[in-house]
Each structure stands twice: as structure tokens, then as C-alpha cells.
Protein backbone atom coordinates (compact mmCIF):
# COMPACT_ATOMS: atom_id res chain seq x y z
CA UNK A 1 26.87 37.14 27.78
CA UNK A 2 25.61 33.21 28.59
CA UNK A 3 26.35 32.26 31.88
CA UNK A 4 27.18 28.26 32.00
CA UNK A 5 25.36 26.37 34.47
CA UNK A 6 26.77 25.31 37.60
CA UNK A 7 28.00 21.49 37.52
CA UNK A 8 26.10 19.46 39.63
CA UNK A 9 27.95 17.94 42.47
CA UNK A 10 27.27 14.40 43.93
CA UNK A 11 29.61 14.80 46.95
CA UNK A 12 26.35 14.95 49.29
CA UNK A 13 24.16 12.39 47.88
CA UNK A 14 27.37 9.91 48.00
CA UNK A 15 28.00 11.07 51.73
CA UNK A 16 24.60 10.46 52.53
CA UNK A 17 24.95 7.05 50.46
CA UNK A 18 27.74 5.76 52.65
CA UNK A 19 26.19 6.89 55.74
CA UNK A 20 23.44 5.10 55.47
CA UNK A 21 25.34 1.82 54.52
CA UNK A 22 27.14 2.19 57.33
CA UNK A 23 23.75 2.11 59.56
CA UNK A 24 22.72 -0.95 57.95
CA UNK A 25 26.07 -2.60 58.83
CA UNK A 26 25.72 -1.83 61.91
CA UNK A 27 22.16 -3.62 62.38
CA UNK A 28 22.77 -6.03 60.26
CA UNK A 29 25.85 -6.81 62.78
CA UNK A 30 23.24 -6.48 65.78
CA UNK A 31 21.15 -9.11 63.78
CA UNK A 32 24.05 -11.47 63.40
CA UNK A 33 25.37 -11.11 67.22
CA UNK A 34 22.20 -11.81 68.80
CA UNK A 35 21.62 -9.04 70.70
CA UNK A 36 18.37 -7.92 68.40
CA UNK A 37 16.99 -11.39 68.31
CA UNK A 38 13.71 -12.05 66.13
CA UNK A 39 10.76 -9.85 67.58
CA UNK A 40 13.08 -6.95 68.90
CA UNK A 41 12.10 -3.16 68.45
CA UNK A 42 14.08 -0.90 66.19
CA UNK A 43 13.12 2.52 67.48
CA UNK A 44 14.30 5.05 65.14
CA UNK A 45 15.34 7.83 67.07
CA UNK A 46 17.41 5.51 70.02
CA UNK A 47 19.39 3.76 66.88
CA UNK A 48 20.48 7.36 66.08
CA UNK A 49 21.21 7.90 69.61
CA UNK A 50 23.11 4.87 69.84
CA UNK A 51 25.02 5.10 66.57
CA UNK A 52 25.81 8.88 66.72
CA UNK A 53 23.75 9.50 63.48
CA UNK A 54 21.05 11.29 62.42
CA UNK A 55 17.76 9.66 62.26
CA UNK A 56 17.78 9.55 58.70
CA UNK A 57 20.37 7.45 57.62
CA UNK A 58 18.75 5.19 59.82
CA UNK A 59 15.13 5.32 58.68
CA UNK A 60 16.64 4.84 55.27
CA UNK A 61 18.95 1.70 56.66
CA UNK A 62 15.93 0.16 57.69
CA UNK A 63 13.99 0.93 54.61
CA UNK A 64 16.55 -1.05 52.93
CA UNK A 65 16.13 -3.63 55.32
CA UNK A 66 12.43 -4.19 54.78
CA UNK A 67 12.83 -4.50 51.33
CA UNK A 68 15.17 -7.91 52.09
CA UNK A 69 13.09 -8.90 54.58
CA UNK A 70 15.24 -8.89 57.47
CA UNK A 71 13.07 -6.53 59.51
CA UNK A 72 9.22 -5.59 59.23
CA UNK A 73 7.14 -2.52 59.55
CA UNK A 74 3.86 -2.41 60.95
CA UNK A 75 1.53 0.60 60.75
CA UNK A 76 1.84 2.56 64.23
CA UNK A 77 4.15 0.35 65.91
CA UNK A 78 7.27 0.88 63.82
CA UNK A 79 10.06 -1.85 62.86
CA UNK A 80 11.01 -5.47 64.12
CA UNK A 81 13.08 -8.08 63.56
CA UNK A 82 11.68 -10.19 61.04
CA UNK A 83 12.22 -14.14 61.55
CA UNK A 84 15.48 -16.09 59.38
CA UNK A 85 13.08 -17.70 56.48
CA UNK A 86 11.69 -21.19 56.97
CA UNK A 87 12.56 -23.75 54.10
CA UNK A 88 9.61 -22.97 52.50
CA UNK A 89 10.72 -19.35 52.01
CA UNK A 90 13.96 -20.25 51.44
CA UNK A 91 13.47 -22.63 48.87
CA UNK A 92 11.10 -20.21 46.70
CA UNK A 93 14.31 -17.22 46.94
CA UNK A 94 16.99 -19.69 45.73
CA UNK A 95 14.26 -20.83 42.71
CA UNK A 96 14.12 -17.15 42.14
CA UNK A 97 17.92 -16.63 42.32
CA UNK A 98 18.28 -19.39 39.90
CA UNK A 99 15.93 -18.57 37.35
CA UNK A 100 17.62 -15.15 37.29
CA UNK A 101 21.22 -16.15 37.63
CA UNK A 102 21.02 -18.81 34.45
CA UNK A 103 19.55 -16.26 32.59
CA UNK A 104 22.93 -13.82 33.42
CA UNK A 105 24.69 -16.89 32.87
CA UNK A 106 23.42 -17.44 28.96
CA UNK A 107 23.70 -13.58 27.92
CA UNK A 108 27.03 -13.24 29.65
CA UNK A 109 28.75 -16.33 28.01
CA UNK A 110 29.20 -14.86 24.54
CA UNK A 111 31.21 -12.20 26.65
CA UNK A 112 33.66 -14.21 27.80
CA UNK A 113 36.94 -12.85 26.83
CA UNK A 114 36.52 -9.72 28.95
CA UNK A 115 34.65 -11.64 31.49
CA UNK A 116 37.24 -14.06 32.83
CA UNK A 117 39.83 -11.71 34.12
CA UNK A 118 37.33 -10.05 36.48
CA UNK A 119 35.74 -13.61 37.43
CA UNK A 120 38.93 -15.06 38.06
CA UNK A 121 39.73 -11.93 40.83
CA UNK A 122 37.08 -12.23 42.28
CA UNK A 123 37.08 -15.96 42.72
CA UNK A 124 41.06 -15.34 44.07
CA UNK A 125 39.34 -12.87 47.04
CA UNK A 126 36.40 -15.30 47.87
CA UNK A 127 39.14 -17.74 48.29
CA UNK A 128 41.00 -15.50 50.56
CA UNK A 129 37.99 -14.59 52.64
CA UNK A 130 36.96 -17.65 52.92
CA UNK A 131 40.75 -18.74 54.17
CA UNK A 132 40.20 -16.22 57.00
CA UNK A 133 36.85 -17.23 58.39
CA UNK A 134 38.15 -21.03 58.24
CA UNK A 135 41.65 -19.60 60.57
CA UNK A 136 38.54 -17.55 62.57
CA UNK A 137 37.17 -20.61 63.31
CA UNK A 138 40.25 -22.74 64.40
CA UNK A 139 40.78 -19.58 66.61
CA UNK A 140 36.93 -19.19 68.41
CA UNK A 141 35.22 -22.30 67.66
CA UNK A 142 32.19 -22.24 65.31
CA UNK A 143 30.99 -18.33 66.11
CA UNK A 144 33.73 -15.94 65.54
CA UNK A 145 33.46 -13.31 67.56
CA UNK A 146 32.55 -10.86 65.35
CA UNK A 147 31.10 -11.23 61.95
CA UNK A 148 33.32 -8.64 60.07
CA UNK A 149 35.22 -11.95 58.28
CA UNK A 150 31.54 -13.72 57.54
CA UNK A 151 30.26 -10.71 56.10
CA UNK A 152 33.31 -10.36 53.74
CA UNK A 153 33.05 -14.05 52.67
CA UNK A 154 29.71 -13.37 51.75
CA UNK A 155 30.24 -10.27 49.91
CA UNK A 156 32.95 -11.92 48.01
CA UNK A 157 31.11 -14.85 47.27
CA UNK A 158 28.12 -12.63 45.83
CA UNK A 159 30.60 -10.44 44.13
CA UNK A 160 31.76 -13.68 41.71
CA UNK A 161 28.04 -13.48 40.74
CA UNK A 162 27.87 -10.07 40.37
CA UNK A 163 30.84 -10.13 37.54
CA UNK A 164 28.30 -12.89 35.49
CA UNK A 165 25.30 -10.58 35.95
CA UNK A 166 26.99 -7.47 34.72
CA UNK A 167 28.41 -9.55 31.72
CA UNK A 168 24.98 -9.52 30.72
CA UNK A 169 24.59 -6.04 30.23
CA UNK A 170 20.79 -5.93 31.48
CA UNK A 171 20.47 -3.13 34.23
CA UNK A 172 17.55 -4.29 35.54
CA UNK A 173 18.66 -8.06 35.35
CA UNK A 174 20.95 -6.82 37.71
CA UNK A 175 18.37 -4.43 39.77
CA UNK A 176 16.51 -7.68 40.14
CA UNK A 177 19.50 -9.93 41.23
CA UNK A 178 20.60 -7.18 43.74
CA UNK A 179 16.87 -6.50 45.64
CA UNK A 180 16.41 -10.18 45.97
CA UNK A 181 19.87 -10.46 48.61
CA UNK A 182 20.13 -13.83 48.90
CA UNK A 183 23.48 -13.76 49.94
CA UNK A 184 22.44 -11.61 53.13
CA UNK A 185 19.95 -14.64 53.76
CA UNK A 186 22.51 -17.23 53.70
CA UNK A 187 24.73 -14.49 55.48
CA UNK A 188 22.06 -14.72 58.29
CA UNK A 189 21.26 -18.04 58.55
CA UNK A 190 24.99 -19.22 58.34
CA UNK A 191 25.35 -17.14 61.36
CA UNK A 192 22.53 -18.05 63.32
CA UNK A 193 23.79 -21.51 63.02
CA UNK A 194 27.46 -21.41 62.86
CA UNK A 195 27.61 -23.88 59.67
CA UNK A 196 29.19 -22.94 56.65
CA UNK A 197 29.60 -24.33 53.05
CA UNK A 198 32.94 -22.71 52.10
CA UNK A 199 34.79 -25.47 50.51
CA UNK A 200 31.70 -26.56 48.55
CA UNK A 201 30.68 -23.13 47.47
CA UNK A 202 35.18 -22.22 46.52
CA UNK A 203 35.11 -25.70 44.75
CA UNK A 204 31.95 -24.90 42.69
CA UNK A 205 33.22 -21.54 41.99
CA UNK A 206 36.15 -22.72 40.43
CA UNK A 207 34.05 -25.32 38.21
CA UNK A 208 32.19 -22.40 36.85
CA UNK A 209 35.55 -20.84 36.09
CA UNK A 210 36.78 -23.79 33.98
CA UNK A 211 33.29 -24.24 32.13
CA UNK A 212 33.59 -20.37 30.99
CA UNK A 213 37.29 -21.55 29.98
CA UNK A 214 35.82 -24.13 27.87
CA UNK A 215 34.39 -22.04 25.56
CA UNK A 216 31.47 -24.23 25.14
CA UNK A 217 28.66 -21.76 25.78
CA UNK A 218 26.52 -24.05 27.34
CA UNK A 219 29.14 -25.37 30.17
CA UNK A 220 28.56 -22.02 32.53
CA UNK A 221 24.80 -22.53 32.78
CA UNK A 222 25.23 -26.45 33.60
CA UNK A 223 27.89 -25.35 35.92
CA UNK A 224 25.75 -22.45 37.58
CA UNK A 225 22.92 -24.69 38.03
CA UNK A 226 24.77 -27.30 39.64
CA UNK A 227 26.03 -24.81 42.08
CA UNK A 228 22.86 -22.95 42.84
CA UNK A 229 21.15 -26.08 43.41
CA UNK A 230 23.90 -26.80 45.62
CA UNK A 231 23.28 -24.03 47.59
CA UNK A 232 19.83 -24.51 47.65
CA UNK A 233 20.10 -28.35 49.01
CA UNK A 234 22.71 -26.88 51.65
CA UNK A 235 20.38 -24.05 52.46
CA UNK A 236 17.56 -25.60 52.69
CA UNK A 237 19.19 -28.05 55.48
CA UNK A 238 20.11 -25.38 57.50
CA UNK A 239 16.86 -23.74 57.94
């Protein structure tokens, strides 16, 4: 008599998962707020405390954090908050960004029958977000209190650009796009200075939209460069 293997369960390693997005919410929030300004500590152990968490969601929170460069590790002394990039720095991320994006853009093009349903929801919910952080605004002035409406304009404006990179079908296209966060850059720096480029960035959105509509191949990657280097000229402003 075989005995069948037991099925492998996930439950944990998703808990765990979620957990430690959570953490990095959470600090990325203390980031945005100002009450971790550049230079700060992150102790390990009085983020757990102060969370309610074990210390390892945390260590791997801030792990994650490294990796975008919001925070830095140095041997023996632990984390800190690393410094919003200088123009310099930002300049050479959104030349990344673009070089990457266009090339989404080109391999996802030839997909766009089942793209444009999926683009065209998640253009509707950056509009939406975006909606809400302009009412924020006319409520509290340039700095909501709060960034939980930012954060979800910025997650729905790098979720349009997600659709186009998974069009392309090239995992680690998309590994690439992901572990460069831009949009937690701009996240951060729109924060720090209270300026924000929603109508620009909805508008140019939309653009994108039509030029997939167009069926002309070529119209998305014009249309993705003009808004990247958009974003780059407005970024590049700001820091």
C-alpha cells in the first residue's frame, strides 16, 4: 500500500508574507509623517515592541527596505534612514525605469486585445484615487494628514504599469521593474514636499490608453516615453 504525500500548504508562508508587508507599511508611513526623519535609528527589537510583532517580520520589512533604498545598513550599527535621492539619483532610476518600461511596452503591444480591459480598470481606480487625494487636499491643505490616500494613488498609478509589464510575459522583466520601486520614490518625495502631478500623470495615462486603442503598435511606446519623461522632468524638479 503507497501512501500519497501530504499536500504542501502555503497558509504560513502567506501569513508570514502579509505580516511583513504590513511592517513595511507601517515604516514606510513613519518615513512619510516625519517622525523618522533622514538619519533616524531603526532598532529592530523596539519596532517589534512598538508594532506588536515579532522581530522578524520586521528584520525582513527592513530588508525590503534596503533593497529600495529607503533605509541603509551599516555593519555593527544596524539600520537608518537613508536620504530622498538627489536629482542626480533620481534622474539615473527614471532612465532605468524607462529603458525597462519601453521595452514592456513593445512586447506587450501585440497583446493588446486582452490587455486593454485590465489597463482601462486600472486607469478608472488611479482616477479615483487620485480624486480622493485632490478632495484630501481641499480638506487639510497640501499634507493630508495621513498618507493612506497618497499611498493608494501611488499604488494605483504603478499598478497601470504593472498591467503593460505583465503583457509582456517576461518574469524577470517584471522582477526587474518591481525591485527598482520607483513609484515608492516619487511616493516619498511627493510627500516630503507636498507637490503632486496627478492631473498630468491621469492625462498621460489616458493618452497611453488611446495609443494602445490605435492599434498602431508603435503609438504605446511614443506614448510611454512621453509620459516617463514627463515624470522624469517633474521629478527631477522636485528633488
Amino acid at each position: 500500500m503507497t501512501t500519497k504525500p501530504k499536500a504542501r500548504t502555503t497558509t504560513g508562508s502567506v501569513d508570514r508574507r502579509a505580516l511583513r508587508d504590513g511592517v513595511y507599511d507601517a515604516v514606510l508611513e513613519m518615513l512619510l509623517d516625519g517622525t523618522t526623519p533622514p538619519g533616524s535609528s531603526l532598532g529592530i527589537d523596539s519596532l517589534a515592541r512598538e508594532l506588536g510583532v515579532s522581530p522578524t517580520p520586521v528584520r525582513e520589512a527592513l530588508v525590503q527596505m534596503e533593497h529600495t533604498g529607503l533605509v541603509s545598513r551599516t555593519a555593527l550599527k544596524g539600520y537608518k534612514v537613508a536620504p530622498p535621492l538627489g536629482p542626480e539619483q533620481m534622474t539615473e532610476l527614471l532612465d532605468a525605469r524607462t529603458m525597462l518600461e519601453l521595452s514592456a511596452v513593445e512586447r506587450a503591444a501585440p497583446h493588446t486585445e486582452t490587455l486593454l480591459p485590465d489597463l482601462k480598470i486600472a486607469h478608472a481606480e488611479h482616477v479615483l484615487s487620485a480624486h480622493r487625494v485632490r478632495r484630501r487636499q481641499q480638506q487639510h491643505g497640501q499634507a493630508p494628514k495621513g498618507y493612506a490616500d497618497l499611498r493608494e494613488y501611488f499604488n494605483a498609478d504603478w499598478e497601470f504599469h504593472l498591467v503593460i509589464i505583465r503583457a509582456a510575459r517576461n518574469r524577470f522583466l517584471l522582477q526587474m521593474a518591481e525591485s527598482l520601486s520607483a513609484h515608492v520614490h516619487r511616493l516619498r518625495q511627493s510627500a516630503d514636499l507636498g507637490v503632486y502631478d496627478l492631473d498630468q500623470a491621469v492625462a498621460e495615462h489616458a493618452e497611453i490608453i488611446a495609443a494602445f486603442e490605435s492599434r498602431d503598435e508603435l503609438a504605446p511606446v511614443e506614448a510611454m516615453r512621453a509620459h516617463l519623461a514627463g515624470v522624469a522632468e517633474r521629478s527631477v524638479e522636485q528633488a
